[in-house]
Protein backbone atom coordinates (compact mmCIF):
# COMPACT_ATOMS: atom_id res chain seq x y z
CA UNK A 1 -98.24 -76.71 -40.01
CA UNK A 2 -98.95 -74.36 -37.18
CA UNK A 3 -98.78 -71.15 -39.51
CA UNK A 4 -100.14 -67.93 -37.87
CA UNK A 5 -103.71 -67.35 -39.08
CA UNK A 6 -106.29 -64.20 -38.94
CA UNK A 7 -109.43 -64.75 -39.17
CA UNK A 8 -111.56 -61.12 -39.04
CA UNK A 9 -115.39 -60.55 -39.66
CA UNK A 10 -116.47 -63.36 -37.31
CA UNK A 11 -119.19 -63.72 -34.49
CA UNK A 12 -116.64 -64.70 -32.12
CA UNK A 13 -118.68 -67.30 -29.33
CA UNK A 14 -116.14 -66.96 -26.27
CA UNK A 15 -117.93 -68.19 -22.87
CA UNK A 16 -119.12 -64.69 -21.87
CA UNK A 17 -120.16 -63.31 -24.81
CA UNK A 18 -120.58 -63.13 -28.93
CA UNK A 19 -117.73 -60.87 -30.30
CA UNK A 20 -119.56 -59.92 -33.66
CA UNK A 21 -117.79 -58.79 -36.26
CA UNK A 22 -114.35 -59.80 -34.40
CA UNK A 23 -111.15 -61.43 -35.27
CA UNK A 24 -109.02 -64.39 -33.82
CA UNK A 25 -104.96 -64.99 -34.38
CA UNK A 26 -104.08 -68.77 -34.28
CA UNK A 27 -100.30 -69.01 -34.05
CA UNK A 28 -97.72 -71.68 -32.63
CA UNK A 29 -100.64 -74.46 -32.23
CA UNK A 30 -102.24 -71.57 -29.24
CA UNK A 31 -105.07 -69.09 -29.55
CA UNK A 32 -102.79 -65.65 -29.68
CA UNK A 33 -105.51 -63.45 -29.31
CA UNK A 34 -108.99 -62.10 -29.84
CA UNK A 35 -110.42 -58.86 -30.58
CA UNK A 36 -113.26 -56.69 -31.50
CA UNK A 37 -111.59 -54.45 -34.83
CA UNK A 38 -109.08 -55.63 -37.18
CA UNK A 39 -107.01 -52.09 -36.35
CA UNK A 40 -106.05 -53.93 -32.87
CA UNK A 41 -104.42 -56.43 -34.85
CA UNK A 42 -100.45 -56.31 -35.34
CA UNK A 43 -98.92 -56.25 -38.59
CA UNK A 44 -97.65 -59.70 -39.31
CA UNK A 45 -96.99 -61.87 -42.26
CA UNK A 46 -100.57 -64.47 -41.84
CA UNK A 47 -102.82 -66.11 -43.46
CA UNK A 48 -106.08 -64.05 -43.29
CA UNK A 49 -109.34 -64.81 -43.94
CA UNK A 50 -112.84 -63.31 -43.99
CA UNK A 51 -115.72 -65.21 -41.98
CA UNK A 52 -117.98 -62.87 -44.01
CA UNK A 53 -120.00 -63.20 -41.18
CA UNK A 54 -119.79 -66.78 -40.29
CA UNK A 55 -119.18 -68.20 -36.75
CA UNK A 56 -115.91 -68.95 -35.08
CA UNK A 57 -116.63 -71.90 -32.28
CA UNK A 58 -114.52 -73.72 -29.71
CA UNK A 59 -114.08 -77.33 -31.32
CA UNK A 60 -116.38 -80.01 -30.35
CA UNK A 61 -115.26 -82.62 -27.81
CA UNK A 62 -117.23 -85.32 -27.72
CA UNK A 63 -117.14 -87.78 -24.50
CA UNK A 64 -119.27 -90.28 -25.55
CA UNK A 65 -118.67 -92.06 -29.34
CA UNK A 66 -117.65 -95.65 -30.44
CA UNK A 67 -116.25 -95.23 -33.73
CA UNK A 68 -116.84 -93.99 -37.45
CA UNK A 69 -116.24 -94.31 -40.98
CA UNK A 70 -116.11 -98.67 -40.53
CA UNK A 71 -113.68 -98.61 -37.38
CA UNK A 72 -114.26 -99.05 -33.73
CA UNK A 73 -112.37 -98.36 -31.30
CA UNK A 74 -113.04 -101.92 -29.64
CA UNK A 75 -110.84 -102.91 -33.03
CA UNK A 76 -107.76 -101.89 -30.63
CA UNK A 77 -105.87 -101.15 -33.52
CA UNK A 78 -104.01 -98.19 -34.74
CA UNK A 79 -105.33 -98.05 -38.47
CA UNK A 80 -108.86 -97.60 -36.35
CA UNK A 81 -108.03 -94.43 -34.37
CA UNK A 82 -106.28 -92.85 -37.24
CA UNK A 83 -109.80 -93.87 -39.53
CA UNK A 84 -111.83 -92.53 -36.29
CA UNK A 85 -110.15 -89.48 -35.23
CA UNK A 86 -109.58 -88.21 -38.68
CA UNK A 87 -113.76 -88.61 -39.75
CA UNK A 88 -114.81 -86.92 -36.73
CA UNK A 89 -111.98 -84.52 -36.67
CA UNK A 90 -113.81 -83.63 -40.62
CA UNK A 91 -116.83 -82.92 -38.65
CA UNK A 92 -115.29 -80.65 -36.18
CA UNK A 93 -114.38 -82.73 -33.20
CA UNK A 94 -111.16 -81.75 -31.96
CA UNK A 95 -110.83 -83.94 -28.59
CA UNK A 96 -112.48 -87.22 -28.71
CA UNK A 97 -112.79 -89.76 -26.04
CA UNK A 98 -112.65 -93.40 -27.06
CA UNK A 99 -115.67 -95.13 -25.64
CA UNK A 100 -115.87 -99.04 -25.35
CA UNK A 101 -118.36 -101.70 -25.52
CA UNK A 102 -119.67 -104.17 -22.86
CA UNK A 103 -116.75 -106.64 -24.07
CA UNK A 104 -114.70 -109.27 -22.06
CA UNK A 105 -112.17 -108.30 -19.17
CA UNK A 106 -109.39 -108.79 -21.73
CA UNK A 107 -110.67 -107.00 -24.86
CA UNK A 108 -111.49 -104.12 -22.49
CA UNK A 109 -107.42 -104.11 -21.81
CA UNK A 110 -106.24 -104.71 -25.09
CA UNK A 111 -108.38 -101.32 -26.05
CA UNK A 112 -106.77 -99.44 -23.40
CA UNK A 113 -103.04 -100.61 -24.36
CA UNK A 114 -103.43 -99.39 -28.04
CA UNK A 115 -104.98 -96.07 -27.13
CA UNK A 116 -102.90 -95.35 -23.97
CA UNK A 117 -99.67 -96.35 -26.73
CA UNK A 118 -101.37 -94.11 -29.48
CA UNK A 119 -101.71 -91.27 -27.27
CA UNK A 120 -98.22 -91.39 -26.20
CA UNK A 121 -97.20 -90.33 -29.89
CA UNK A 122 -97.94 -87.16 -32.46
CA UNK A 123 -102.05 -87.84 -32.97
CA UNK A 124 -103.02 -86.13 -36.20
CA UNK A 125 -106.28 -85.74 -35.86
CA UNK A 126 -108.93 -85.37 -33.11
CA UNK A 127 -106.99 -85.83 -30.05
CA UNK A 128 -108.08 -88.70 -28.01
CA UNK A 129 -108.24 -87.15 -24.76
CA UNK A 130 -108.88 -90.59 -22.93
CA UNK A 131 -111.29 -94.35 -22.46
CA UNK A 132 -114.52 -93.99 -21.96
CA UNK A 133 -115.69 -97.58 -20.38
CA UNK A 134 -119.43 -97.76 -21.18
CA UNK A 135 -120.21 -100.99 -18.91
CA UNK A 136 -119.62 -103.74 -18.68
CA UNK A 137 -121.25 -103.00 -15.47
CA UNK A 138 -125.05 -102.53 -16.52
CA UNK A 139 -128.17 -103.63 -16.16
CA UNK A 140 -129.39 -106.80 -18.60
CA UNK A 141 -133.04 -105.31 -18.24
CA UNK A 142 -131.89 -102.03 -20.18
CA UNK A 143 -129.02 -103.65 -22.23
CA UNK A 144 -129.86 -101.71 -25.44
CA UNK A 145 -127.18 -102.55 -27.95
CA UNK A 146 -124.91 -103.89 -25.51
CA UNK A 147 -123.86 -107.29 -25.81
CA UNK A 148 -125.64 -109.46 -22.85
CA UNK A 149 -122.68 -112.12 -22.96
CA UNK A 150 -120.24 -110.03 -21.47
CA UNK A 151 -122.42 -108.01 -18.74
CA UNK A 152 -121.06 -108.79 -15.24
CA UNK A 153 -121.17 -106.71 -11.93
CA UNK A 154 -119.08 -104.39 -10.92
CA UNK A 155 -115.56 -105.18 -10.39
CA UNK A 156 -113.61 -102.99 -8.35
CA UNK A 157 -110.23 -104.60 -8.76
CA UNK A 158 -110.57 -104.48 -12.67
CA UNK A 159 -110.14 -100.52 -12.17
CA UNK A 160 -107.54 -100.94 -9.86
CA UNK A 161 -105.18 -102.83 -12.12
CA UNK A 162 -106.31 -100.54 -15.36
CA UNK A 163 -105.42 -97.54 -13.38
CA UNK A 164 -102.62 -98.14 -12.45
CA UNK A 165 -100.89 -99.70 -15.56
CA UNK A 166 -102.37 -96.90 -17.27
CA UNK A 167 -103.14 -93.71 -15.01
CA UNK A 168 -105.41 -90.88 -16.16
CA UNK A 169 -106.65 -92.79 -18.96
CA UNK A 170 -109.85 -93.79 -18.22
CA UNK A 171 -112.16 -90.37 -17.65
CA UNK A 172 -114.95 -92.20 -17.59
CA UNK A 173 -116.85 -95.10 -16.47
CA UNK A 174 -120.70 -95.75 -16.84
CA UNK A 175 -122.59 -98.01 -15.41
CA UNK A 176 -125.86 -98.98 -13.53
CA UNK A 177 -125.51 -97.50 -10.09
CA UNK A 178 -128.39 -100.14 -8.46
CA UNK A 179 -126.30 -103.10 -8.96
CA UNK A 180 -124.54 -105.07 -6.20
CA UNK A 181 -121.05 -103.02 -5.66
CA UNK A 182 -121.76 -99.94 -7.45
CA UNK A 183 -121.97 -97.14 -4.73
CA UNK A 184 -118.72 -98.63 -3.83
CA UNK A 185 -117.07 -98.64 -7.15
CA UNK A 186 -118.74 -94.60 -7.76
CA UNK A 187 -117.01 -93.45 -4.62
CA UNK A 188 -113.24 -95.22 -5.81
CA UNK A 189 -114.02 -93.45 -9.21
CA UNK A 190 -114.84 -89.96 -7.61
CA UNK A 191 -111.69 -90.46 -5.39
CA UNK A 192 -109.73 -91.31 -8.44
CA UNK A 193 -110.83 -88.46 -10.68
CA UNK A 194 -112.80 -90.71 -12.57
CA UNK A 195 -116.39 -89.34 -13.91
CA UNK A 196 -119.12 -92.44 -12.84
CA UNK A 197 -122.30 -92.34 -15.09
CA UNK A 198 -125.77 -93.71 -14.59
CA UNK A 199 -126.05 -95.69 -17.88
CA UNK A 200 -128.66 -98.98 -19.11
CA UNK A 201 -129.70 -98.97 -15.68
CA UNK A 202 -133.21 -100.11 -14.28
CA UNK A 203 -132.40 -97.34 -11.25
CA UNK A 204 -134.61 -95.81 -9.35
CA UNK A 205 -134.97 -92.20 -8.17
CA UNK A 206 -133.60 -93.02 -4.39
CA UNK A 207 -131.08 -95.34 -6.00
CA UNK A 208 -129.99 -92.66 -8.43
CA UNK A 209 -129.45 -89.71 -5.51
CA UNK A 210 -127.81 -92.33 -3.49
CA UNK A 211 -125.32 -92.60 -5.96
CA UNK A 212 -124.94 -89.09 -6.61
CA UNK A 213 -124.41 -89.22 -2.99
CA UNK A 214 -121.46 -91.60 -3.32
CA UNK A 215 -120.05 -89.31 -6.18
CA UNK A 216 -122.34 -90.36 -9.77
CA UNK A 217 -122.03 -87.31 -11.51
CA UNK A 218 -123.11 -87.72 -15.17
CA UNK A 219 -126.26 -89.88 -16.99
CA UNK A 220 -125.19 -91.67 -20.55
CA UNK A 221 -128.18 -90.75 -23.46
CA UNK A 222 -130.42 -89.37 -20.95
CA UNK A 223 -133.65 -90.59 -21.73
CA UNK A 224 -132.00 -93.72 -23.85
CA UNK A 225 -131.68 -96.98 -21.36
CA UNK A 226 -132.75 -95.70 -18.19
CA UNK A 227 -136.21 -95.52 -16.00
CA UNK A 228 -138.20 -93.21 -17.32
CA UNK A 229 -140.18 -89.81 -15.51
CA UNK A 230 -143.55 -90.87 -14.30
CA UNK A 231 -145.08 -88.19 -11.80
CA UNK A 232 -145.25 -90.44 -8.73
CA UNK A 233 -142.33 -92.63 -10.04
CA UNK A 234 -139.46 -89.72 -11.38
CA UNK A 235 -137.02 -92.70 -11.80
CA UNK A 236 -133.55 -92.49 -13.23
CA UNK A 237 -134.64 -89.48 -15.75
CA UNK A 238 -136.18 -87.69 -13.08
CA UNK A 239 -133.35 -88.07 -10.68
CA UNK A 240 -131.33 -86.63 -13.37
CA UNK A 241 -133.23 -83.60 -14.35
CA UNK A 242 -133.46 -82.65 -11.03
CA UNK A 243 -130.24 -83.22 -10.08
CA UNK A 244 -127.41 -80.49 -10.28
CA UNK A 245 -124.90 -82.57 -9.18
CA UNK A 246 -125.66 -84.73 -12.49
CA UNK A 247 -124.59 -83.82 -16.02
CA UNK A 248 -126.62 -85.15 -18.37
CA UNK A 249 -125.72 -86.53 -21.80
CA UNK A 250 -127.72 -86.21 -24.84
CA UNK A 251 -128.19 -87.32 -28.36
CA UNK A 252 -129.68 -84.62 -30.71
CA UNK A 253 -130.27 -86.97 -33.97
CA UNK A 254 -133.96 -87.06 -34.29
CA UNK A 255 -134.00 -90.61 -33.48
CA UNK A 256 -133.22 -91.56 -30.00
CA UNK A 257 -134.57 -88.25 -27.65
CA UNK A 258 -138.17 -86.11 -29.30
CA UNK A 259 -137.10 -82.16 -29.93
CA UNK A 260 -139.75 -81.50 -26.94
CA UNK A 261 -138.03 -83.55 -24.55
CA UNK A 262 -134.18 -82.49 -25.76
CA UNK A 263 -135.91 -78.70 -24.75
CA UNK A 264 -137.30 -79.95 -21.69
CA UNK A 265 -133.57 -81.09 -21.03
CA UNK A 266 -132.27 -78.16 -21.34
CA UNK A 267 -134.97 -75.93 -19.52
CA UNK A 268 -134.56 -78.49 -16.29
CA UNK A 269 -130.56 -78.18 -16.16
CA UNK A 270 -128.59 -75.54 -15.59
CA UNK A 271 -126.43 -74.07 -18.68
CA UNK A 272 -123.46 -76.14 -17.72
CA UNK A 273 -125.12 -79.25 -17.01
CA UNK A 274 -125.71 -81.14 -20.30
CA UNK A 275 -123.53 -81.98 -22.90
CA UNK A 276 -124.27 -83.10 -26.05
CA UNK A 277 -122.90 -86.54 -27.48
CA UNK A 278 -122.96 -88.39 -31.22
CA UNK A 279 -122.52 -92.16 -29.24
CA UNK A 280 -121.58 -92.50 -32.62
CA UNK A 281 -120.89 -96.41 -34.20
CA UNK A 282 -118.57 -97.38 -37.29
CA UNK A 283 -121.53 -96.70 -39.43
CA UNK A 284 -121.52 -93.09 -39.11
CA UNK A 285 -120.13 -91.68 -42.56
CA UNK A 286 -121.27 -94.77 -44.84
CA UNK A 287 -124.00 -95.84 -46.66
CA UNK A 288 -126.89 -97.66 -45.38
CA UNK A 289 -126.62 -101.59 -44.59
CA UNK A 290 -125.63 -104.04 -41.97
CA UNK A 291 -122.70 -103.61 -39.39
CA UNK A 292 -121.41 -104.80 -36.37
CA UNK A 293 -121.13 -103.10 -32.75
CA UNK A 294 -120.25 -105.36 -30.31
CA UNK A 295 -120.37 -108.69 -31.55
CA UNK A 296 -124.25 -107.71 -32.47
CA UNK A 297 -125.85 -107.15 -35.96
CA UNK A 298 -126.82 -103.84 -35.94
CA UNK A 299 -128.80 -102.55 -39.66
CA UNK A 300 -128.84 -99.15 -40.48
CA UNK A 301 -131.61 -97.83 -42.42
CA UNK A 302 -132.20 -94.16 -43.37
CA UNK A 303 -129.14 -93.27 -41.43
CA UNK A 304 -131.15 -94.66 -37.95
CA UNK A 305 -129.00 -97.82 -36.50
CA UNK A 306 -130.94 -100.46 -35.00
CA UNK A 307 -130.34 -104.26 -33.52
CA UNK A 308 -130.72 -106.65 -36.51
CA UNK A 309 -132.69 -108.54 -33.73
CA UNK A 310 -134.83 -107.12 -31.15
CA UNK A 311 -134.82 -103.87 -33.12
CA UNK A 312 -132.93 -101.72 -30.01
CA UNK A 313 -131.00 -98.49 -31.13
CA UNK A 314 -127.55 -99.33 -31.52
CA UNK A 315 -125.79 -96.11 -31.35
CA UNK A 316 -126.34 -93.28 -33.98
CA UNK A 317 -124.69 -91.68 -37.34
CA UNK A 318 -124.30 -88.84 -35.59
CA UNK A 319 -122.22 -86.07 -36.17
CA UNK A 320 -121.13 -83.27 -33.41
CA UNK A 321 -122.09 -81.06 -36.62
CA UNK A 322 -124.93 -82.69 -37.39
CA UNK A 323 -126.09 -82.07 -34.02
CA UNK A 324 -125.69 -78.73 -34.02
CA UNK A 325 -127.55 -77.57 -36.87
CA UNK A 326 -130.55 -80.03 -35.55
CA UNK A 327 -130.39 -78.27 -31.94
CA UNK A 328 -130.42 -75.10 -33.29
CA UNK A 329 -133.17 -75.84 -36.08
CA UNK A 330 -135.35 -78.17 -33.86
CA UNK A 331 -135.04 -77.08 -30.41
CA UNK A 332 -134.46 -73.63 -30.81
CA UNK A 333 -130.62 -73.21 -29.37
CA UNK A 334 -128.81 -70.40 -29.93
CA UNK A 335 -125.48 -71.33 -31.38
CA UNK A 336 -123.69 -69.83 -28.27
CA UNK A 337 -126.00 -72.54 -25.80
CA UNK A 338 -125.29 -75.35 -28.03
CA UNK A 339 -121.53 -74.59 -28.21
CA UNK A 340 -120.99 -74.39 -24.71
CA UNK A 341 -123.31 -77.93 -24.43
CA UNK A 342 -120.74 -79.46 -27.57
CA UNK A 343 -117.28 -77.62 -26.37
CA UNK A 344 -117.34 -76.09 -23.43
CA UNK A 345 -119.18 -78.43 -20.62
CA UNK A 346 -117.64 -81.47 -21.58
CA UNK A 347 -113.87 -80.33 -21.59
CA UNK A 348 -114.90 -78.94 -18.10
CA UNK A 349 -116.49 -82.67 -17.01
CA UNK A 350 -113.11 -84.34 -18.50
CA UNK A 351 -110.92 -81.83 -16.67
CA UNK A 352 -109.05 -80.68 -19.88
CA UNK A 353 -110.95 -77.22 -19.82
CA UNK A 354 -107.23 -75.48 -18.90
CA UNK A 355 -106.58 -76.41 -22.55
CA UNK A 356 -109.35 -76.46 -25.05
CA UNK A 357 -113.24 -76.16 -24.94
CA UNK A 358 -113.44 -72.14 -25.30
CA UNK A 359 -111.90 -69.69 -27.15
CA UNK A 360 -109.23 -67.93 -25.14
CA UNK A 361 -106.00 -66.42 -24.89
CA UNK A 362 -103.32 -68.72 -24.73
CA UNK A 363 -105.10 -71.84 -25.32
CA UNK A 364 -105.15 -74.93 -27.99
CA UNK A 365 -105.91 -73.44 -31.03
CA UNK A 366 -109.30 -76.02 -31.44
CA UNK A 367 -111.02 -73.67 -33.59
CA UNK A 368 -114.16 -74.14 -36.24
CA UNK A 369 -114.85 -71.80 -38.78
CA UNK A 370 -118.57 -72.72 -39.50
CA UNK A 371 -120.29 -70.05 -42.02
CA UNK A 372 -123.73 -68.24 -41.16
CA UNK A 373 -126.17 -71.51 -42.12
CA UNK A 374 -123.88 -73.41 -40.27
CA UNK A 375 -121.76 -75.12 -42.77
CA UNK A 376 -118.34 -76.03 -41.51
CA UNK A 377 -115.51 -74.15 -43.41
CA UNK A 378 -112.40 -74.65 -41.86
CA UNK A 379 -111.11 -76.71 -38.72
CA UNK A 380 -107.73 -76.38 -36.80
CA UNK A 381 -106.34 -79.19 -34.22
CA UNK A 382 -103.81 -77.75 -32.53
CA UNK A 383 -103.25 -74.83 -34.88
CA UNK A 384 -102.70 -77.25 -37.59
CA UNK A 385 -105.97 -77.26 -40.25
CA UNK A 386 -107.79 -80.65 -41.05
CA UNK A 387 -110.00 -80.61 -43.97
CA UNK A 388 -113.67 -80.97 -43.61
CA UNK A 389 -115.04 -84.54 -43.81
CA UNK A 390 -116.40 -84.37 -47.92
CA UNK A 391 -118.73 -87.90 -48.07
């Protein structure tokens, strides 16, 4: 636990540049330091071992996933976090953010009890960094794979009492910013260092920059549940391309965004305006079949996860791993973009960026060793090394 490691003969991806050919000390759960030649390194009893070449990355965070391996975190249970965090951990997440279903008023609370209560002792896996509430406030029009039952409008006063029986929990909240109450909600969420994201919204463009206006600063699955671009109608996608005050989420699984537009996405936005998400559901890591998300059948088929009725995507299979060898290999991302879309931008969006999300003197020692066809190796939380998922 926490033993002092070396790893030399790495490309080194810090924010500024590639280190190739470099090494990186992990000691004491912290980054120690970074170098260019293995003579700068001080003589010290380690661990050491040669990237032959391989990468060394910042570990994934990922703001925007539901569960994994047959748990969600809308189970609000303890035996479900461990089950998540550890899967994704195996796939080279390192901070996770447990995101929520449109669910009742209490089923929403229970969820943030248990996580605020597991957070408050020694996680062992991905660290759950805080509750993402994906609606209930959204639009029935674009419901997706959210359950209609429990869709209501916003309600101020349930964030209120949330925040403060539980404060700096909840990092995000998405929602559709046309609905009756939003721009009001946005601007408490702003104020209360809460990211507020455009999600399963019928928006349109005006509605969308009026929101950004009031403090929306992120879009859920860009593309996924919104208006769509039409040249004399940009809508909510067009709002959020052209938008720098907007981050914009995306899903790089072949399924739910084309490679073309994913490119598009990342032509239109600046480098640290999109961040790339799994929104993966318990079925990621098993075999094909029928689950449940929500209270909905969902029936994954070829690793795609659709709505048993209506035939909606319902989430994805993803991996943060996964993701990256599909951005680099079908959108043409250099490893370096796609770890700053996968590490860096989102720890920055959550606020944790002090901490983790780059490699860097002094902080968490989050680190991936992924070798040269992008295979991941080895994985440290905290300094302490979780083995790779093997399913």
């Amino acid at each position: 636990m926490n033993g002092k490691v070396i790893i030399t003969n790495a490309n080194i991806v810090t924010e500024n540049e590639v280190i190739e050919g470099g090494f990186i000390v992990l000691a004491g759960g912290k980054i120690e330091s970074i170098g260019r030649t293995a003579s700068e390194i001080e003589a010290t009893s380690a661990e050491t071992i040669d990237a032959k070449g391989g990468w060394v990355l910042p570990g994934f965070v990922d703001v925007h996933v539901h569960g994994g391996y047959g748990a969600d975190f809308m189970d609000a249970s303890r035996e479900s976090l461990d089950t998540i965090t550890k899967f994704h951990a195996g796939h080279g997440t390192t901070s996770i953010v447990a995101t929520t279903l449109t669910g009742p008023k209490d089923h929403l609370a229970k969820v943030l009890d248990v996580v605020d209560d597991y957070r408050a002792g020694a996680m062992p896996y991905a660290q759950v960094v805080g509750v993402h509430l994906e609606g209930p406030f959204i639009n029935v029009k674009y419901k997706g794979a959210q359950n209609p039952a429990y869709i209501v409008p916003p309600q101020k006063e349930w964030l209120e009492e949330w925040v403060a029986k539980h404060p700096g929990l909840i990092l995000q909240l998405s929602l559709a910013p046309e609905t009756e109450g939003a721009l009001e909600l946005i601007s408490w969420l702003r104020q209360n260092g809460i990211n507020a994201a455009a999600a399963h919204t019928d928006a349109t463009y005006d509605q969308v920059i009026a929101a950004a206006d009031a403090g929306l600063n992120q879009a859920v699955h860009t593309f996924n549940a919104m208006t769509g671009l039409h040249h004399r109608n940009p809508g909510t996608v067009g709002a959020v391309m052209s938008d720098d005050r907007i981050r914009a989420e995306i899903i790089a699984d072949g399924h739910h965004v084309h490679p073309a537009c994913i490119r598009l996405l990342t032509k239109t936005k600046t480098e640290d305006n999109l961040i790339m998400i799994t929104d993966a559901m318990s079925a990621a890591g098993l075999e094909d079949g029928i689950y449940d998300l929500g209270g909905l059948a969902v029936n994954v088929s070829g690793g795609v996860a659709t709505l048993k009725e209506g035939n909606s995507l319902a989430g994805s299979t993803l991996t943060m791993i996964g993701a990256l060898r599909y951005v680099t290999d079908k959108v043409g991302v250099t490893v370096p973009q796609a770890s700053r879309y996968m590490s860096g931008n989102p720890a920055r969006q959550l606020g944790i960026f002090e901490r983790t999300g780059s490699l860097e003197a002094g902080k968490q020692a989050d680190v991936l060793l992924v070798s040269p066809d992008l295979a991941l190796q080895r994985i440290w939380v905290l300094g302490n090394e979780i083995e790779p998922f093997r399913g």
